[in-house]
PDB file of N, CA and C in Angstrom:
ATOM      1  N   UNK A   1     153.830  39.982 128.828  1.00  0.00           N
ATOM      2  CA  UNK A   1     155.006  39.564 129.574  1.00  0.00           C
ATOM      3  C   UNK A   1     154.599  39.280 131.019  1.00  0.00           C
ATOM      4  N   UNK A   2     155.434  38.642 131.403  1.00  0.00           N
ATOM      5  CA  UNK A   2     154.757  38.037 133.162  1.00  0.00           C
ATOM      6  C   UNK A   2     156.159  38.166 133.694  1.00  0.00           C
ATOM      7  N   UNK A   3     155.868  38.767 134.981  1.00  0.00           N
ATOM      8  CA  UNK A   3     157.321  39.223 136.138  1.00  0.00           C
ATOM      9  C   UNK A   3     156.797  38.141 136.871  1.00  0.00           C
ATOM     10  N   UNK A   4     158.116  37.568 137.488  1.00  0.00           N
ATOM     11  CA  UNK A   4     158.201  36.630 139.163  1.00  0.00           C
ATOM     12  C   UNK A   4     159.365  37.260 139.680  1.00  0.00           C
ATOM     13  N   UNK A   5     158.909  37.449 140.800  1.00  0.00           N
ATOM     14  CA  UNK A   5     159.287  37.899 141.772  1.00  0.00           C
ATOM     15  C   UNK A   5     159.954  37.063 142.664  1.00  0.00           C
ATOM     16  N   UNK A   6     160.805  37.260 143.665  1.00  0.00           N
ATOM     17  CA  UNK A   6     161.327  36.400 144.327  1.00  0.00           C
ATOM     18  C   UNK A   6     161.892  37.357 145.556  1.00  0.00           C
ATOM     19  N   UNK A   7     161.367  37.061 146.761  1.00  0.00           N
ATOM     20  CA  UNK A   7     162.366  37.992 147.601  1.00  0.00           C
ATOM     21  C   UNK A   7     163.362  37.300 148.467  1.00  0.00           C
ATOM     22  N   UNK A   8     164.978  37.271 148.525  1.00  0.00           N
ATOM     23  CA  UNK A   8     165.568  36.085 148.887  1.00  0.00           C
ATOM     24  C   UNK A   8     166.314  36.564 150.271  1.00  0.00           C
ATOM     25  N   UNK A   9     166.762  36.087 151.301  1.00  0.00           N
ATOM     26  CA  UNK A   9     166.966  36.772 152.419  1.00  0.00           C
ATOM     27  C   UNK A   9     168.170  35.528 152.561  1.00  0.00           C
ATOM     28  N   UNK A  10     169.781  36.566 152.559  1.00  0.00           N
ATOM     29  CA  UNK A  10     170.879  34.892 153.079  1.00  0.00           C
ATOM     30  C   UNK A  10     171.348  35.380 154.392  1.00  0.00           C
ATOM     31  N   UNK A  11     172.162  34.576 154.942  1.00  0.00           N
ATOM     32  CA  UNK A  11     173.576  34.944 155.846  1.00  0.00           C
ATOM     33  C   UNK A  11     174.358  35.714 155.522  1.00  0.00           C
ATOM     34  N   UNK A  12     174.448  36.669 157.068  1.00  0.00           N
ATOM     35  CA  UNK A  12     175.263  37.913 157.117  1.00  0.00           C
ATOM     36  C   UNK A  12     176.588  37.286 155.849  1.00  0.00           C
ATOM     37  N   UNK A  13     177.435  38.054 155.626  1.00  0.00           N
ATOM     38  CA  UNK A  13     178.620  37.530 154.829  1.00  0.00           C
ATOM     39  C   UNK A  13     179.047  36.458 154.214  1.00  0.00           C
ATOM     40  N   UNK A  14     177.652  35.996 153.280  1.00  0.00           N
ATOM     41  CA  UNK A  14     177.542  35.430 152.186  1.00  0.00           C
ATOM     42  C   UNK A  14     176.937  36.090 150.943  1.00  0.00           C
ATOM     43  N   UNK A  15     176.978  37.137 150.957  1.00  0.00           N
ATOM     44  CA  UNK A  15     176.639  37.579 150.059  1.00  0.00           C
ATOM     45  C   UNK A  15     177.468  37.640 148.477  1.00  0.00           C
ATOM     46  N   UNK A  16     179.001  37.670 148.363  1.00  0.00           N
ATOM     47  CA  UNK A  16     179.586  37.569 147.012  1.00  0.00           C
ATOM     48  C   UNK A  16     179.315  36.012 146.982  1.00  0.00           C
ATOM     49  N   UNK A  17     179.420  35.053 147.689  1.00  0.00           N
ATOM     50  CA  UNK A  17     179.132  33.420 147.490  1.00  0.00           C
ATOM     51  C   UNK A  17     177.865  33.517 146.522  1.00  0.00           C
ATOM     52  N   UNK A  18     176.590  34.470 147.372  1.00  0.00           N
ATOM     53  CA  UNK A  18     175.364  34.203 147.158  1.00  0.00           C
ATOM     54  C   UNK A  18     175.533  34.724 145.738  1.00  0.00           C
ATOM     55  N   UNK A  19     175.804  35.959 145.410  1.00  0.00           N
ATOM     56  CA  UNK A  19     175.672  36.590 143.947  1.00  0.00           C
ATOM     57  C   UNK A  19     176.456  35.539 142.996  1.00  0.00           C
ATOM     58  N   UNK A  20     177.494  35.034 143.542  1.00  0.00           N
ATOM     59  CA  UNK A  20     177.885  34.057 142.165  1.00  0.00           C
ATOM     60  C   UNK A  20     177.653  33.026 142.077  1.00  0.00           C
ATOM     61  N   UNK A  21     176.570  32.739 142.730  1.00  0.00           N
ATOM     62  CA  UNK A  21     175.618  31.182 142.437  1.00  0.00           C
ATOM     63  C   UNK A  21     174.274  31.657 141.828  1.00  0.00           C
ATOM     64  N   UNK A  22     173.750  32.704 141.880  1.00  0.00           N
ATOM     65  CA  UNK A  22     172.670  33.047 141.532  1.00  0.00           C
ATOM     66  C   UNK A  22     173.178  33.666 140.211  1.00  0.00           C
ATOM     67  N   UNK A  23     174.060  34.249 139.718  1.00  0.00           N
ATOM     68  CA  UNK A  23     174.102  35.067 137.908  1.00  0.00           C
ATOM     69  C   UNK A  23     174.791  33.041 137.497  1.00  0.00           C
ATOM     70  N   UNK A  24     175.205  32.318 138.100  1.00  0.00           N
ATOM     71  CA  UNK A  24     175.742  30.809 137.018  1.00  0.00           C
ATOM     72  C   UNK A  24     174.372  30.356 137.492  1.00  0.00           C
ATOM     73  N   UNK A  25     173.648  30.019 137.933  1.00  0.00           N
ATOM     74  CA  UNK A  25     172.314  29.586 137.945  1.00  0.00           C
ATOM     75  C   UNK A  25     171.550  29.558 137.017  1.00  0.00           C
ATOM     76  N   UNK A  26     171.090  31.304 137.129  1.00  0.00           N
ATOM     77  CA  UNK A  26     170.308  31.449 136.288  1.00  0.00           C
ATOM     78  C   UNK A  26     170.965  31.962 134.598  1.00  0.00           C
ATOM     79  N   UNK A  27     172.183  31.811 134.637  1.00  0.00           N
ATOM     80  CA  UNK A  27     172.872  32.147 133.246  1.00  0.00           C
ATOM     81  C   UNK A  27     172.829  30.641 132.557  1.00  0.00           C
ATOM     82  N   UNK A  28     173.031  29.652 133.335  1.00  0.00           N
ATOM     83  CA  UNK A  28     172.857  28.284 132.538  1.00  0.00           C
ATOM     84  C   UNK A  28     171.641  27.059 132.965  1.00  0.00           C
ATOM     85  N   UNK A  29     170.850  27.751 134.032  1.00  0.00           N
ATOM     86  CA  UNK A  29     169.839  26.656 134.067  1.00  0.00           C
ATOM     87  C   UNK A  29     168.213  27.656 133.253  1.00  0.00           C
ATOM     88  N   UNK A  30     168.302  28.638 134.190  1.00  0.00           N
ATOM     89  CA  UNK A  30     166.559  29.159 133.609  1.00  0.00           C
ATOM     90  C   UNK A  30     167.229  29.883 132.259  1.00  0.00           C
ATOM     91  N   UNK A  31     168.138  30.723 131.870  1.00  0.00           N
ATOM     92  CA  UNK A  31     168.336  31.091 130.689  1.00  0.00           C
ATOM     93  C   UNK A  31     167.754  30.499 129.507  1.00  0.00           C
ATOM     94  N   UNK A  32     167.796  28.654 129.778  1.00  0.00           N
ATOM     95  CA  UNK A  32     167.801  27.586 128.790  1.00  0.00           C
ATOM     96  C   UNK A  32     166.146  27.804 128.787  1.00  0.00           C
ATOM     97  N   UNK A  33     165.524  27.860 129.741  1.00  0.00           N
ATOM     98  CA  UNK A  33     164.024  27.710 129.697  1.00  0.00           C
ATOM     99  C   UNK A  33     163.037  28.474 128.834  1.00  0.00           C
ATOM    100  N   UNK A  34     161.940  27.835 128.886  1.00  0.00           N
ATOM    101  CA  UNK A  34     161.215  28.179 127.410  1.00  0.00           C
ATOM    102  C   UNK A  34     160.398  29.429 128.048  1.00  0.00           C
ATOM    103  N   UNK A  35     160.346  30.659 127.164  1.00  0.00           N
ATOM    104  CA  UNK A  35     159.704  31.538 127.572  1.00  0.00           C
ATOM    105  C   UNK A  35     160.484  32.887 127.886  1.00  0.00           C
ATOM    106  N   UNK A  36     161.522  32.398 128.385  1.00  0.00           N
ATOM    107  CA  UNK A  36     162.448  33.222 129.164  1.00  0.00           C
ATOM    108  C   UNK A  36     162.904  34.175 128.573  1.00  0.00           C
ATOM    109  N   UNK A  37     162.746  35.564 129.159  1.00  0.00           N
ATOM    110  CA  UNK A  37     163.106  36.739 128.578  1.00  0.00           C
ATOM    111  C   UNK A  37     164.434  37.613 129.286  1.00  0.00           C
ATOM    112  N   UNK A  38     164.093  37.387 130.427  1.00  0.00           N
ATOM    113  CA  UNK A  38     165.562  38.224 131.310  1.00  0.00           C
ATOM    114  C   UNK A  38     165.391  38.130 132.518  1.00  0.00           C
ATOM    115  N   UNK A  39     166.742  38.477 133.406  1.00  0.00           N
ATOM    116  CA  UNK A  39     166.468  38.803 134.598  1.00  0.00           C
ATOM    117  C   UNK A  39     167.185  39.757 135.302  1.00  0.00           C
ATOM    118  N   UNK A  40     166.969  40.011 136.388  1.00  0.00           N
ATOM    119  CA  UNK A  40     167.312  41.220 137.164  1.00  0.00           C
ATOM    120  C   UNK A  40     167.441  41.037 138.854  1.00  0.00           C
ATOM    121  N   UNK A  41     168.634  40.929 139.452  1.00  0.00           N
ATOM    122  CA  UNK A  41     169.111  40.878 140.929  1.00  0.00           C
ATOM    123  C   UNK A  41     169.052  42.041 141.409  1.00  0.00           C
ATOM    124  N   UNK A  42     168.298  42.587 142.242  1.00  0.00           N
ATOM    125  CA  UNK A  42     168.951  43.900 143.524  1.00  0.00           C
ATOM    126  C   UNK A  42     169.085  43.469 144.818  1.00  0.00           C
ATOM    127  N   UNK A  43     170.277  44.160 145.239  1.00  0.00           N
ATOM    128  CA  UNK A  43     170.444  44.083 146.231  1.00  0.00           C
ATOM    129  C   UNK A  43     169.802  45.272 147.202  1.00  0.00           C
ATOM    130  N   UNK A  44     168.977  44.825 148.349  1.00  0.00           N
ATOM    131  CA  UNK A  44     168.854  45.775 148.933  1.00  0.00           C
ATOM    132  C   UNK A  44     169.551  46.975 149.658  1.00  0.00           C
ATOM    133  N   UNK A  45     169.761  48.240 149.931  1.00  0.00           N
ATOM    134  CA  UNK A  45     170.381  49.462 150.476  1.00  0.00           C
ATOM    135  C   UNK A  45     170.490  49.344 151.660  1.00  0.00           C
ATOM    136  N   UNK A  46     169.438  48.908 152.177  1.00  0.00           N
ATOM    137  CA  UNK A  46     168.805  48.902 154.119  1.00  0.00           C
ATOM    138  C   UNK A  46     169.218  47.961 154.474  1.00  0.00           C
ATOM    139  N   UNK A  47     169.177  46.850 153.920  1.00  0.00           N
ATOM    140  CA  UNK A  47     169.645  45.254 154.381  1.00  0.00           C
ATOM    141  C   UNK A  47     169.930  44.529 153.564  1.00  0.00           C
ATOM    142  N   UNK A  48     171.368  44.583 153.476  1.00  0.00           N
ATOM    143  CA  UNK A  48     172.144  44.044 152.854  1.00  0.00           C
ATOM    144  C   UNK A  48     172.385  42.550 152.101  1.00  0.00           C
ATOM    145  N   UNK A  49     171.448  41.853 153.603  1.00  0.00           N
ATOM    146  CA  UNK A  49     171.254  40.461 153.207  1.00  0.00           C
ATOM    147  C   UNK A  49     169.565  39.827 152.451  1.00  0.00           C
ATOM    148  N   UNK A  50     169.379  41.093 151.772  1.00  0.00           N
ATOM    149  CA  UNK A  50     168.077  40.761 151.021  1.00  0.00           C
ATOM    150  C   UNK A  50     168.043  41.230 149.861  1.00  0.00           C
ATOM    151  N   UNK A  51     167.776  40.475 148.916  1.00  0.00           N
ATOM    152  CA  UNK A  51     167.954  40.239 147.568  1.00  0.00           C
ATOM    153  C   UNK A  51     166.410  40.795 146.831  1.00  0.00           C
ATOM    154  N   UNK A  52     165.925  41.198 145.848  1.00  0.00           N
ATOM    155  CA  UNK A  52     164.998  40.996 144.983  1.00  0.00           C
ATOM    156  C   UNK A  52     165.491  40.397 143.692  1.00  0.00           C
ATOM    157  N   UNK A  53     164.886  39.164 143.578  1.00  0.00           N
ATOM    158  CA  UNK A  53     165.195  38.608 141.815  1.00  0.00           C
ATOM    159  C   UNK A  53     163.786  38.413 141.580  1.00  0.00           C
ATOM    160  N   UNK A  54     164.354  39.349 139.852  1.00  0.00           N
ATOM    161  CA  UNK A  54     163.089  39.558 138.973  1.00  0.00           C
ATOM    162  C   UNK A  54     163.209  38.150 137.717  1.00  0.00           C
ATOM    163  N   UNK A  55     162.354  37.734 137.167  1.00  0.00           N
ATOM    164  CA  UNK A  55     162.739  37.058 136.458  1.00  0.00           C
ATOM    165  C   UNK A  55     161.144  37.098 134.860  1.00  0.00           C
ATOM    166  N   UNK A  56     161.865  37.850 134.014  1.00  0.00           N
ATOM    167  CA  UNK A  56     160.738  37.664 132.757  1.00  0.00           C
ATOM    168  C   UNK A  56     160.575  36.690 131.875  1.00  0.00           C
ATOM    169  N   UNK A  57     159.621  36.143 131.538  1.00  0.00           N
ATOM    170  CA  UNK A  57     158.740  35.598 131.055  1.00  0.00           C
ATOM    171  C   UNK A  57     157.976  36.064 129.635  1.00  0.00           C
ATOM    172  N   UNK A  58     157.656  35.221 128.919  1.00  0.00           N
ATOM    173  CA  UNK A  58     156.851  35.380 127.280  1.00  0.00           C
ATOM    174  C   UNK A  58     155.517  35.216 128.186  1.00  0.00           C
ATOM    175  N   UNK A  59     155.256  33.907 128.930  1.00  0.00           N
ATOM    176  CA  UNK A  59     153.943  33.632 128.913  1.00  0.00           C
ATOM    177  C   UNK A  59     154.133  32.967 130.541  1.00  0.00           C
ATOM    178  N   UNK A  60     152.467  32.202 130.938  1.00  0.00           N
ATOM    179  CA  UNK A  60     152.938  31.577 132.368  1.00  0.00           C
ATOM    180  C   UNK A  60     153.274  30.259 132.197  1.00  0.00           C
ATOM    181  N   UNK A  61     153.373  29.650 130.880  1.00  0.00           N
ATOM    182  CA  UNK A  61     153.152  28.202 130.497  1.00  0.00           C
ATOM    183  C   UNK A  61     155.383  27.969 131.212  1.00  0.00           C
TER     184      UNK A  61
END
């Protein structure tokens, strides 16, 4: 299995905008993609406006 990582940093009080463009994103564009196993958003504790998205993978193809 192969993790990507992504560390995403938005504007102060965009953050519910930001979360519901990122779960319809990736629920109907990478979902579709070949390989694709799951993914995973956190929000950071300390700073609010920084994101980690995980995203799994079968292979790197």
């Amino acid at each position: 299995m192969i993790l990507e990582l992504a560390d995403i940093r938005i504007h102060a009080g965009q953050n519910a905008a930001f979360e519901e463009a990122i779960e319809r994103g990736l629920k109907t564009v990478v979902r579709n993609a070949k390989g694709f196993q799951g993914f995973k958003v956190n929000r950071s504790i300390e700073s609010p406006q920084r994101y980690l998205l995980q995203i799994f993978w079968d292979t790197l193809e």
